[in-house]
Protein backbone atom coordinates (compact mmCIF):
# COMPACT_ATOMS: atom_id res chain seq x y z
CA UNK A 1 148.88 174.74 73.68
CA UNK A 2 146.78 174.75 71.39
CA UNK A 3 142.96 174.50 71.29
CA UNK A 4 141.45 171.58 69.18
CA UNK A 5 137.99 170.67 68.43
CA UNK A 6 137.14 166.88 67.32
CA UNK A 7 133.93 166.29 65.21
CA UNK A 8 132.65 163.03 66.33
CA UNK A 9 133.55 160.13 68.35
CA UNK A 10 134.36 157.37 66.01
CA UNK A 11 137.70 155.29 66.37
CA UNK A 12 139.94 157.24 64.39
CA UNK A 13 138.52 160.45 66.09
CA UNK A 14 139.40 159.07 69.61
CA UNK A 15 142.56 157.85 68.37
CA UNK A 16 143.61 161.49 67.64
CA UNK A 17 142.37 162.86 70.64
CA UNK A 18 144.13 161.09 72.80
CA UNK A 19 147.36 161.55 70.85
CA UNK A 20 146.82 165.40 70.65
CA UNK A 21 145.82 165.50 74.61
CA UNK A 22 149.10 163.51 75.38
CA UNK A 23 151.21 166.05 73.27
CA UNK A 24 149.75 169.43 75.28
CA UNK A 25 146.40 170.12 73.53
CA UNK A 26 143.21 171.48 74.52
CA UNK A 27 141.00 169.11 72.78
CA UNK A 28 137.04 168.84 72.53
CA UNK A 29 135.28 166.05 70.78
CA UNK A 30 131.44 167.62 69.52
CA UNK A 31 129.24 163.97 68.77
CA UNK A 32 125.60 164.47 67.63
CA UNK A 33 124.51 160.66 69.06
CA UNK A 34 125.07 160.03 73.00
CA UNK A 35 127.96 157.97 72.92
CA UNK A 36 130.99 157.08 71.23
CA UNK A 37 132.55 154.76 69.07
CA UNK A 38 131.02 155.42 65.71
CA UNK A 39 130.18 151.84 64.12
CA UNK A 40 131.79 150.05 67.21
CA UNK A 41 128.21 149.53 69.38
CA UNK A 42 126.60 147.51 71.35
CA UNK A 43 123.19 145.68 71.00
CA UNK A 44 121.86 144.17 74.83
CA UNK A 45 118.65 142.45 75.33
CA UNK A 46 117.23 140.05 77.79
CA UNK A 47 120.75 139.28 79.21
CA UNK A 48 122.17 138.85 75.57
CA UNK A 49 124.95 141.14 74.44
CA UNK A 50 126.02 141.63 70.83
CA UNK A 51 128.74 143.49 68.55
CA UNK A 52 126.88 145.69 66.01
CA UNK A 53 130.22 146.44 64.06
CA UNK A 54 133.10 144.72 63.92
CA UNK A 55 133.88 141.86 65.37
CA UNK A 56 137.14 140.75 65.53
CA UNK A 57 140.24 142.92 65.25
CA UNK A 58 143.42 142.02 62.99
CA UNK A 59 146.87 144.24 63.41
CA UNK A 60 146.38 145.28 66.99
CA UNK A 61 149.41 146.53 66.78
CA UNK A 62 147.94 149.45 65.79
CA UNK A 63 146.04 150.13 69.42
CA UNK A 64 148.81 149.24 71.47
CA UNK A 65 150.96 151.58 69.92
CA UNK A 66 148.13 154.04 71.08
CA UNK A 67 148.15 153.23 74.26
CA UNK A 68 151.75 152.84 74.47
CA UNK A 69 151.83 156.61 73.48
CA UNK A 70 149.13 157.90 75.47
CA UNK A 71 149.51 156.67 79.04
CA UNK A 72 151.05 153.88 81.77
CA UNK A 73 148.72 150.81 81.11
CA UNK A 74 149.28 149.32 77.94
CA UNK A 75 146.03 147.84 76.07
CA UNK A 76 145.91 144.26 77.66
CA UNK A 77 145.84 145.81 81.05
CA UNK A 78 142.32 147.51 79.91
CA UNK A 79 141.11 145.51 77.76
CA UNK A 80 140.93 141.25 77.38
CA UNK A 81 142.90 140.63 73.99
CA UNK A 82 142.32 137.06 72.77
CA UNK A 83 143.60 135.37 69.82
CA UNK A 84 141.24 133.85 67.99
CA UNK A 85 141.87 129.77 67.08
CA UNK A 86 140.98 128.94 64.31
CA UNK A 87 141.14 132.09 62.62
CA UNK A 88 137.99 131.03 60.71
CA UNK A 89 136.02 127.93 59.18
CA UNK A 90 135.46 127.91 55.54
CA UNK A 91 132.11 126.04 54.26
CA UNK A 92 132.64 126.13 50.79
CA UNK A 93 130.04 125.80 47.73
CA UNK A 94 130.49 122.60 47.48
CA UNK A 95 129.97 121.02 50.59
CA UNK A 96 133.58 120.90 51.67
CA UNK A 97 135.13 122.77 54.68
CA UNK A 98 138.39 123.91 56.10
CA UNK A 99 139.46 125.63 59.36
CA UNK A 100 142.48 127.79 58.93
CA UNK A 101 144.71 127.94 62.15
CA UNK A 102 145.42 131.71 63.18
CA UNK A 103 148.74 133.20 62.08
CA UNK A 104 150.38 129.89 60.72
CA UNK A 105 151.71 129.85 57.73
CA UNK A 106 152.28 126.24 58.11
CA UNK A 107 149.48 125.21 60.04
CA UNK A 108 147.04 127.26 57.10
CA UNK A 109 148.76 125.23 53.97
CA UNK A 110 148.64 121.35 55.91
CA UNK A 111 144.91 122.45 56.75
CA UNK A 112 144.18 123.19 52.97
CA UNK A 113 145.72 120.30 51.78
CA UNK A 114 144.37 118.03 54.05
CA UNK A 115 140.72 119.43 53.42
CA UNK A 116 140.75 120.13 49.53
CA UNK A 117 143.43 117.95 47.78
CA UNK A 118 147.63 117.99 47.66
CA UNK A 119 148.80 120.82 46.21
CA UNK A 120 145.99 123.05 47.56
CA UNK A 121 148.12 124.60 50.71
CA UNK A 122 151.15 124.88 48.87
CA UNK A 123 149.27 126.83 46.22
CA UNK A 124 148.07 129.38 49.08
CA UNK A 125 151.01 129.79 50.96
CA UNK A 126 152.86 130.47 47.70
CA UNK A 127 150.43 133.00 47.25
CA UNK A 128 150.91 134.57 50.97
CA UNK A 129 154.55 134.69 50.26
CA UNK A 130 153.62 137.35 47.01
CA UNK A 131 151.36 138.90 49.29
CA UNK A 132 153.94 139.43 52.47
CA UNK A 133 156.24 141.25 49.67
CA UNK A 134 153.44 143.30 48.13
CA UNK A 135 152.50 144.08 51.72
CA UNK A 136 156.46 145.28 52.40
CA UNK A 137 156.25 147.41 49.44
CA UNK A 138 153.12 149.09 50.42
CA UNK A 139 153.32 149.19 54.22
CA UNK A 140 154.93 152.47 54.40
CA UNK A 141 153.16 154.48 51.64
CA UNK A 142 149.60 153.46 52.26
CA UNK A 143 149.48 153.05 56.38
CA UNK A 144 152.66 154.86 57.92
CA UNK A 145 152.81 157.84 55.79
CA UNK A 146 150.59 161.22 54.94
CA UNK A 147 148.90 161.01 51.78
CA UNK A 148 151.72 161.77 49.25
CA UNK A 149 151.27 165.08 47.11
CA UNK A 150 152.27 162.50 43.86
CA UNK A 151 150.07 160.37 44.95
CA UNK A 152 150.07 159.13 41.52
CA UNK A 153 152.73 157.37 42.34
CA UNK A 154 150.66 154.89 43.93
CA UNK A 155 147.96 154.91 41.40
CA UNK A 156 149.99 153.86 38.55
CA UNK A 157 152.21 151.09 40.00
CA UNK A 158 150.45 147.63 41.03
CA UNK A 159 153.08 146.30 43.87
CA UNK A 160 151.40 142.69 43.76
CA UNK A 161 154.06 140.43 41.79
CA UNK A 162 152.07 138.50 40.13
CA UNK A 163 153.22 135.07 38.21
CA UNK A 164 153.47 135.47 34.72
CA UNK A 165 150.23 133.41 32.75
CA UNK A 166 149.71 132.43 29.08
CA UNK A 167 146.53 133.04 27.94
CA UNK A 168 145.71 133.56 24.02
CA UNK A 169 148.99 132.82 22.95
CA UNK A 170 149.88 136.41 25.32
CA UNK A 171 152.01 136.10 28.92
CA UNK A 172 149.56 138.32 31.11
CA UNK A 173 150.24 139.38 35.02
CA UNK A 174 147.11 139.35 37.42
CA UNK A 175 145.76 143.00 36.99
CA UNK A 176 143.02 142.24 39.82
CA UNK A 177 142.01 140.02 42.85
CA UNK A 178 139.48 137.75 41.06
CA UNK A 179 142.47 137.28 38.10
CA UNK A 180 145.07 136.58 41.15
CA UNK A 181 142.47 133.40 42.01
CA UNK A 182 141.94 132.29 38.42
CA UNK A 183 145.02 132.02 37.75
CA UNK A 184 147.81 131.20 40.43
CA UNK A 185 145.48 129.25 43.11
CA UNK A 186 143.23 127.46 40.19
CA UNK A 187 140.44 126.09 42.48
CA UNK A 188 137.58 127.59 43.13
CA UNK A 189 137.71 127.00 46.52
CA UNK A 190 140.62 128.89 47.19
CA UNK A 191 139.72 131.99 44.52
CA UNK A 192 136.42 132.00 47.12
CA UNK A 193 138.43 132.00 50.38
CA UNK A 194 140.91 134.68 48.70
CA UNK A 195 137.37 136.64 47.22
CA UNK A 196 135.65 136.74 50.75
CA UNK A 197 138.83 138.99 52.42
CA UNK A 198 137.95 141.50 49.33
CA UNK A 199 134.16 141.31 49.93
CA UNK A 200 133.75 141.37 53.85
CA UNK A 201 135.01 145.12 52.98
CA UNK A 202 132.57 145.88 50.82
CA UNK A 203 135.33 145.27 47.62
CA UNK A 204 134.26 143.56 43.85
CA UNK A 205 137.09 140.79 43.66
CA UNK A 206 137.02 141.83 39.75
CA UNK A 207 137.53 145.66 40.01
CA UNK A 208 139.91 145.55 43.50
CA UNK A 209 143.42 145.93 42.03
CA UNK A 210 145.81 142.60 42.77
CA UNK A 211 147.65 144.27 45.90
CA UNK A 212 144.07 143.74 47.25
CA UNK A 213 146.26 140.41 48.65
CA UNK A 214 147.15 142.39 51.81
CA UNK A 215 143.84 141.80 52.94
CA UNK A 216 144.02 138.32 53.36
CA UNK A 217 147.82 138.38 54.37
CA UNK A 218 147.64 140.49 57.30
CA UNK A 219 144.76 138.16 58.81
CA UNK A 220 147.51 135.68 58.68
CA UNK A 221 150.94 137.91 59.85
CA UNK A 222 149.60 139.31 62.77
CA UNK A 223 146.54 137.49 63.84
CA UNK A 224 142.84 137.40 64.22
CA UNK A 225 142.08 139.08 67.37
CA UNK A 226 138.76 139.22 69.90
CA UNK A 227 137.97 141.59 72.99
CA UNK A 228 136.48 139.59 76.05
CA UNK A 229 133.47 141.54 76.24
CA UNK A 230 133.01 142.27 73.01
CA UNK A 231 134.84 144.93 70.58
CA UNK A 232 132.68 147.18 72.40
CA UNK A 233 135.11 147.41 74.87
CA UNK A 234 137.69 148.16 72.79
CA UNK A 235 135.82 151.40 71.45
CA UNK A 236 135.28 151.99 76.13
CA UNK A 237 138.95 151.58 77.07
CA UNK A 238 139.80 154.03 74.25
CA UNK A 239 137.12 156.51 75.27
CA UNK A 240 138.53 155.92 78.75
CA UNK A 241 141.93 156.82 77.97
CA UNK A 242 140.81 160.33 76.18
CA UNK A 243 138.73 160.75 79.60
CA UNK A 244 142.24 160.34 81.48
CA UNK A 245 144.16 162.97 79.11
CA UNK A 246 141.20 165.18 79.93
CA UNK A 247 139.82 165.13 76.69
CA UNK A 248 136.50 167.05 77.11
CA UNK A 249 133.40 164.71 75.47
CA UNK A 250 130.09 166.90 74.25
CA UNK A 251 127.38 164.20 73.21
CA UNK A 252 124.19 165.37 72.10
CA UNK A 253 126.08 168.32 70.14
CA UNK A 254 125.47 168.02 66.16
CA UNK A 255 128.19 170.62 64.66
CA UNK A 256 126.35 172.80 61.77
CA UNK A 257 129.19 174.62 60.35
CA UNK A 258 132.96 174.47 60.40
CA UNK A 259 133.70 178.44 60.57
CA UNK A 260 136.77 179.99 58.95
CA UNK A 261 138.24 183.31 58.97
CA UNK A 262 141.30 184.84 56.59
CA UNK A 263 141.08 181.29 54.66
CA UNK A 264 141.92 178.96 58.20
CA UNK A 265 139.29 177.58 60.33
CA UNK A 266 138.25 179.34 63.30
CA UNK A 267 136.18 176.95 65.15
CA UNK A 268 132.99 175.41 65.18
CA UNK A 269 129.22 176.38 64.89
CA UNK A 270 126.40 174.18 66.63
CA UNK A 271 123.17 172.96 65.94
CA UNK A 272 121.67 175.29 68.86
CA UNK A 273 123.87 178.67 67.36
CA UNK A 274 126.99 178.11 69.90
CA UNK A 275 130.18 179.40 68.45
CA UNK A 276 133.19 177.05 69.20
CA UNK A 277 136.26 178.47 68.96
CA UNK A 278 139.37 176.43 67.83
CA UNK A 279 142.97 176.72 66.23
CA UNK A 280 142.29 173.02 64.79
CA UNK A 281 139.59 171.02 63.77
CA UNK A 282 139.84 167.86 62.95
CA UNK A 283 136.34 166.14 61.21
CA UNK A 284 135.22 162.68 61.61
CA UNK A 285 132.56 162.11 59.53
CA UNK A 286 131.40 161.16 56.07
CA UNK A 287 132.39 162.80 53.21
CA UNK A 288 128.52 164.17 52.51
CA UNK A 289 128.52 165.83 56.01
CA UNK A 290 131.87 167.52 56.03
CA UNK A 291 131.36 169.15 52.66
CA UNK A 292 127.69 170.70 54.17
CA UNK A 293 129.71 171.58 57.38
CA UNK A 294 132.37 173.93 54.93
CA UNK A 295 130.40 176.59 53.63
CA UNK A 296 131.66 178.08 50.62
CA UNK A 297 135.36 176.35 50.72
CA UNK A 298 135.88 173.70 48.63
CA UNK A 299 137.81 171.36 50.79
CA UNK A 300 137.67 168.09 48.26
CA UNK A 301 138.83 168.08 44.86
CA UNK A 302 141.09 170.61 42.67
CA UNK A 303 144.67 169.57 41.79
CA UNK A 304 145.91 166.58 43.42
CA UNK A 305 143.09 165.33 44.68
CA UNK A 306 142.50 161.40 44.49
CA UNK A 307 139.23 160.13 42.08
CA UNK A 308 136.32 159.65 43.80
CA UNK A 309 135.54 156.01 44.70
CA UNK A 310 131.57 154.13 43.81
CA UNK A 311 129.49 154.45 46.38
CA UNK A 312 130.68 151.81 48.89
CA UNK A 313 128.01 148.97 49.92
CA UNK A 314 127.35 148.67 53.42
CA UNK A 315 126.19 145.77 55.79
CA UNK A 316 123.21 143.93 57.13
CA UNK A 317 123.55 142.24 60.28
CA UNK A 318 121.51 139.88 61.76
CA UNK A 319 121.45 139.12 65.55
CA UNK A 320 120.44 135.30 66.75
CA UNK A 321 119.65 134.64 70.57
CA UNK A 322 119.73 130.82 70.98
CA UNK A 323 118.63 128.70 73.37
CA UNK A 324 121.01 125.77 74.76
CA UNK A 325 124.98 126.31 75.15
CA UNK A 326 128.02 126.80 72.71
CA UNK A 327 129.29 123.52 71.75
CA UNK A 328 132.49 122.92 72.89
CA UNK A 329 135.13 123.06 69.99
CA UNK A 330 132.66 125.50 67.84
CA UNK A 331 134.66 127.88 65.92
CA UNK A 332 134.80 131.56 66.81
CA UNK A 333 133.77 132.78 62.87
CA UNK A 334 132.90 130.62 60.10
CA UNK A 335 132.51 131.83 56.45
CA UNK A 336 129.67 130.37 54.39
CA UNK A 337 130.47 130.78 51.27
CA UNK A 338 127.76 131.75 48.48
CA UNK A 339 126.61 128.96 46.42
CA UNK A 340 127.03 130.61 42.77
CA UNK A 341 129.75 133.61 43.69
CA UNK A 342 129.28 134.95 39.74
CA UNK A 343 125.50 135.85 40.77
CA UNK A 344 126.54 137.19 44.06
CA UNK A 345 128.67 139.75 42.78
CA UNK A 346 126.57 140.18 40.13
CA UNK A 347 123.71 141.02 42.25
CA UNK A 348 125.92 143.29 44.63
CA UNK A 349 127.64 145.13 42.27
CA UNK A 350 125.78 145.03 38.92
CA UNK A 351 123.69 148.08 37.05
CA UNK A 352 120.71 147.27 39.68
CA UNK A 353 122.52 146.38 42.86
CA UNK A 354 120.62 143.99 45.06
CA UNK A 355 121.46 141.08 47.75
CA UNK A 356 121.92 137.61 46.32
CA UNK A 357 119.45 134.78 47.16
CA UNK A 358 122.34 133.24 48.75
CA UNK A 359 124.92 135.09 50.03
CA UNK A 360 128.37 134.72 51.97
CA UNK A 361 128.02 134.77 55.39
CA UNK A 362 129.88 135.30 58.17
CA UNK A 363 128.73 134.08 61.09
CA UNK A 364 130.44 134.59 64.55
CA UNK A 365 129.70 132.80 67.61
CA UNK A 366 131.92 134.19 70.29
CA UNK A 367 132.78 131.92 73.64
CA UNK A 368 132.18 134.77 75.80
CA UNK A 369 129.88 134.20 78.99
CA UNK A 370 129.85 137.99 79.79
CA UNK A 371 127.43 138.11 76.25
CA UNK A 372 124.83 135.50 77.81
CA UNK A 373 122.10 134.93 80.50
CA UNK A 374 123.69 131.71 81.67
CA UNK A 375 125.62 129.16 80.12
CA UNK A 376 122.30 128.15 78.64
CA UNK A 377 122.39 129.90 75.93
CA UNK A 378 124.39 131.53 73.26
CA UNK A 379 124.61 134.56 70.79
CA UNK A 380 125.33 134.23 67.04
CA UNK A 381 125.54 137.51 64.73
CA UNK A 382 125.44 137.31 61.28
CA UNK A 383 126.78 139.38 58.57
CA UNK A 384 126.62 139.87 55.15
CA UNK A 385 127.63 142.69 52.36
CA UNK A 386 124.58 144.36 51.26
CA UNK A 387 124.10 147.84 48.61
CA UNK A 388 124.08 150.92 50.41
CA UNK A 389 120.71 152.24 50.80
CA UNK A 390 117.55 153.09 53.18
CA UNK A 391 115.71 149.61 53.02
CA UNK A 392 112.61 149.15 55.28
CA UNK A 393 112.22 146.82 57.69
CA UNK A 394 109.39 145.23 55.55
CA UNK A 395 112.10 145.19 52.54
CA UNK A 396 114.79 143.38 54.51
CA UNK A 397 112.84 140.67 56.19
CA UNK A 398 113.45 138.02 52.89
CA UNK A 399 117.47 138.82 53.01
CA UNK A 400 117.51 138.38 57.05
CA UNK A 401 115.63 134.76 55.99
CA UNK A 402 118.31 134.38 53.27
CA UNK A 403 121.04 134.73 56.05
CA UNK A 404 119.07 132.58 58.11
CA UNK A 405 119.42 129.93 55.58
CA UNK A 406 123.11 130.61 54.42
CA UNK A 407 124.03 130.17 58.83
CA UNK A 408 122.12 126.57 58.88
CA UNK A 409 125.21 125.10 56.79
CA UNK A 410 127.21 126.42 59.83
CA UNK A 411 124.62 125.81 62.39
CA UNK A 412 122.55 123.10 61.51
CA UNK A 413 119.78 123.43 64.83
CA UNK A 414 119.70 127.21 64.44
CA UNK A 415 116.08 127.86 63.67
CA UNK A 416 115.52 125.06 66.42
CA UNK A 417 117.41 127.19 69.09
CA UNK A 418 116.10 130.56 68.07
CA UNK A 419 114.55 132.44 71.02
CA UNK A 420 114.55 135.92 69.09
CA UNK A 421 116.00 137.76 66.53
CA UNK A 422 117.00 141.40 65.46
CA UNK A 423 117.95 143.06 61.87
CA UNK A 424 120.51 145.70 62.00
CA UNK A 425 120.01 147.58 58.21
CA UNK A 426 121.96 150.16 55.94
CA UNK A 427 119.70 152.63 57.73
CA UNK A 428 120.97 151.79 61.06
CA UNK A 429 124.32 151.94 59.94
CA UNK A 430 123.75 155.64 58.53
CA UNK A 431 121.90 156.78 61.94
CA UNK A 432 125.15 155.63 63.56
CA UNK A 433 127.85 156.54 61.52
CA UNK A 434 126.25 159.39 59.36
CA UNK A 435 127.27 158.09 56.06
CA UNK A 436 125.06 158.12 53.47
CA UNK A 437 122.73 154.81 52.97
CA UNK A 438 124.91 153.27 55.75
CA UNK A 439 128.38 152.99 53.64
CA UNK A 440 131.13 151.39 54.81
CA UNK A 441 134.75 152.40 53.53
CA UNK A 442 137.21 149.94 52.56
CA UNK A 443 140.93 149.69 53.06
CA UNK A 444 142.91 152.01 50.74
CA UNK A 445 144.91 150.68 48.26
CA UNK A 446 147.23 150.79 45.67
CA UNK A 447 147.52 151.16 41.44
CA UNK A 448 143.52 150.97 39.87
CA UNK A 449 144.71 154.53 38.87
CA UNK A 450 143.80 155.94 42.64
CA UNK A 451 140.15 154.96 42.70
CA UNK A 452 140.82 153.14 45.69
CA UNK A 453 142.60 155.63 47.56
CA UNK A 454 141.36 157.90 50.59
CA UNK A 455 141.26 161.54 51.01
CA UNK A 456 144.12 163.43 52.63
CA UNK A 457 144.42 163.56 55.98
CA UNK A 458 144.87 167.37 55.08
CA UNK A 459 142.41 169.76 53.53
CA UNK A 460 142.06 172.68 51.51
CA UNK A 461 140.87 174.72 54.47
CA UNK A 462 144.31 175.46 56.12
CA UNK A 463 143.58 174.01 60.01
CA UNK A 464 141.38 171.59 59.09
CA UNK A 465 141.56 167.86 58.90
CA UNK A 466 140.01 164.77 58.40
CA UNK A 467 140.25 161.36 60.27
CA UNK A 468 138.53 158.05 60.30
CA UNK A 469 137.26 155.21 57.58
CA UNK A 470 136.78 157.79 54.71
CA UNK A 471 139.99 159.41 54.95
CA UNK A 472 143.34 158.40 54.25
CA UNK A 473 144.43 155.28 55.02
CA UNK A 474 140.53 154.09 54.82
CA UNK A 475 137.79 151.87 56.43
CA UNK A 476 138.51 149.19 59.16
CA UNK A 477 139.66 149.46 62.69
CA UNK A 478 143.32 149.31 62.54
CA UNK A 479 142.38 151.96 59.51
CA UNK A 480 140.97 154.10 61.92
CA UNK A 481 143.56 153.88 64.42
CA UNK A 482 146.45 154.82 61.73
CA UNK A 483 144.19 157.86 60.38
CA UNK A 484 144.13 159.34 64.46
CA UNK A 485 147.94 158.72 64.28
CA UNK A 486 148.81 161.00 61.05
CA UNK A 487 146.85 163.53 61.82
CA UNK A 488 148.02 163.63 64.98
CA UNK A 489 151.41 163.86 63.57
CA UNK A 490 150.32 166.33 60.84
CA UNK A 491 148.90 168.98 63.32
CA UNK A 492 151.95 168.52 66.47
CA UNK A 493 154.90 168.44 64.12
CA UNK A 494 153.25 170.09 61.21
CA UNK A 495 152.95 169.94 57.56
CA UNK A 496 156.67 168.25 56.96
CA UNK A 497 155.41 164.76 59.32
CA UNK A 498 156.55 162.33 57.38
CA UNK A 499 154.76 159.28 59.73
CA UNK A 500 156.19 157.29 62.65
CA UNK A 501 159.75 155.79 62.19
């Protein structure tokens, strides 16, 4: 048995926990906020309840595998797992809408050609078809599986089979995302519901390689998927399940130092001068923190290490109470989309990165009574891409108005029904997650010559590993969930894990 100490208490750091408590560990999570769940938190005023991270989940496959591995009760016996129908409403820039049925493939192309012309569906689902094989191909390698030492591998092939396209007298292949909407769904409609997949994690549709495509297909394999209660109570029933496998929990406890001795960790060193001791550590934190918490080891970079990504943007959120019930029929999320996309990413990811006068939204309106008063009212959270960064509140007032705006196309008696309101910035992003200017990581993913690849699971420091959003296999909750599940793998059967058959 060994002894294991856990550095924060985001998903992917509960998520390995559990798994190492299940297979005979000691383990100890050390979080420097007072409660768990990283990103995944809750926001509760005057009887209104509210997500503060993500929202929905796709692939929860992912968690009941975890519970499946770590105890009796499976995940819908502690949690309330609803599929969400539709899986979202499109209001495109030009007035026209479409609601996409959840995880059919049929039910997704009559939808699109009913609502944007003939052809339209059969244009998409051609595309998911490409996208299910580039998913096959990349399944394994990018979710299932350890970092690869030639990980090169991956950086040099692009898996998404694109259709060949004559342009200036040349046959070209779709290189990137934005190319893959140009030129095999030909309507801007569809290159913005393709583009908005790639942006809600924090991804320029022109730089994110082509086999960006599994974004948008796995929404439609397995699903679009909300927690009665809010995903808040995912984050709980996973927190709950470490408490079961006797997983001890130290909030309050900032870690100062990761300590090392004869070139493997040793333990841990707190804010207050404790000495932790430990034959594992596993970190779960931002890249910026965990190379101040290695003194003197270089734990990134050297040999074999994947490029460093661009600083990743991160989100503002804006929270709506409203007075007067959820219409019956009102869809679950709804994407506006922005009105000139060209100046949105332009704006977002240009020289001088800003927020777009009008930018996609997403706006969710759950039908959840446990997040209301009464049935007299209802909640609405808004979200939007933003740059990275440590805005005021005086500074972010105009782009919460521009939100505002963007949700009246969705909601047209919004600022009508508007009791209150709250802004959720970069900043608060940052104080809960620690990363720098409140950055959120994105999915890894193939070819783009390994920019947009993760860090090992496995460090330089012999003992030491890293789970969660900035670590191999990236951002997002399923993400998360995979990371906890390699390194758990990594550190019980050792260096030769290979990932779950």
């Amino acid at each position: 048995m060994a002894r294991i100490a856990v550095i924060g208490a985001g998903m992917g750091a509960l998520a390995a926990a559990a798994r190492l408590a299940v297979a005979g560990h000691r383990v100890a999570v050390y979080e420097r906020t007072e409660t768990y769940g990283g990103a995944v938190r809750r926001f509760e005023r005057d009887g209104f309840a509210f997500d503060t991270g993500p929202g929905l989940l796709p692939l929860p496959a992912v968690y009941r595998d975890l519970f499946v591995k770590t105890g009796k009760e499976p995940l819908e016996e502690c949690v309330g797992l609803v599929q969400v129908d539709p899986s979202a409403r499109h209001l495109f820039a030009d007035g026209s809408g479409a609601a996409l049925p959840n995880a059919s493939r049929a039910g997704v192309v009559s939808a699109l050609d009913e609502a944007l012309g003939a052809g339209a569906g059969r244009r998409w689902g051609d595309f998911l078809v490409r996208a299910r094989e580039t998913w096959d191909r990349t399944r394994r390698p990018l979710l299932e599986e350890p970092l690869w030492p030639n990980w090169q591998v991956l950086a040099d092939r692009e898996p998404y089979p694109s259709v060949p396209h004559k342009r200036l007298l040349r046959t070209r292949r779709a290189g990137t995302l934005a190319e893959v909407g140009a030129w095999e769904l030909r309507d801007p409609r569809l290159t913005a519901l393709l583009e908005s997949h790639a942006l809600a994690y924090g991804l320029d549709p022109r730089e994110a390689p082509a086999n960006a495509a599994v974004l948008p297909y796995m929404e439609h394999a397995f699903g679009t998927w909300y927690v009665r209660g809010g995903m808040r109570e995912l984050a709980r029933a996973v927190y709950e399940r470490c408490l079961a496998r006797r997983v001890a929990f130290h909030f309050g406890a900032e870690v100062a130092a990761v300590l090392e001795e004869d070139g493997r960790t040793s333990g841990l060193e707190l804010a207050d001068g404790t000495a932790v001791e430990a034959d594992f550590v596993v970190c779960g934190v931002a890249p910026g923190v965990l190379d101040r918490l290695v003194r003197g080891t270089a734990v990134r970079g050297g040999e074999g290490e994947v490029p460093p990504r661009r600083r990743a943007p991160s989100r503002l959120t804006v929270l709506l109470a409203l007075r007067g019930g959820r219409p019956e029929g009102t869809a679950h999320r709804t994407v506006v989309h922005a009105e000139d996309r060209d100046a949105e990413l332009d704006a977002l990811f240009g020289p001088t990165a800003g927020m777009a006068a009008s930018p996609t939204v997403t706006v969710l309106r759950p039908d959840d009574p446990s997040l209301v008063p009464d049935a007299g009212h209802e909640v609405v959270t808004l979200v939007a891409t933003v740059p990275a960064g440590g805005a005021s509140a005086e500074e972010t007032a105009r782009p919460a108005d521009d939100l505002v705006t963007a949700a009246e196309r969705a909601v047209p008696d919004l600022r009508e029904r508007l009791l209150w309101r709250e802004v959720l910035t970069p900043a608060d992003v940052a104080e809960a997650t620690g990363a720098e200017g409140g950055a959120v990581p994105a999915p890894a993913l193939a070819a783009a010559e390994g920019r947009m690849l993760h860090a090992a699971n496995s460090t330089g420091l012999e003992g030491l590993f890293t789970v969660g959003g900035w670590s191999h296999p990236g951002g997002g909750l399923p993400h998360a969930g995979m990371s906890g599940a390699l390194v758990a793998g990594l550190i019980v059967e050792g260096p030769g894990f290979q990932g779950s058959r």
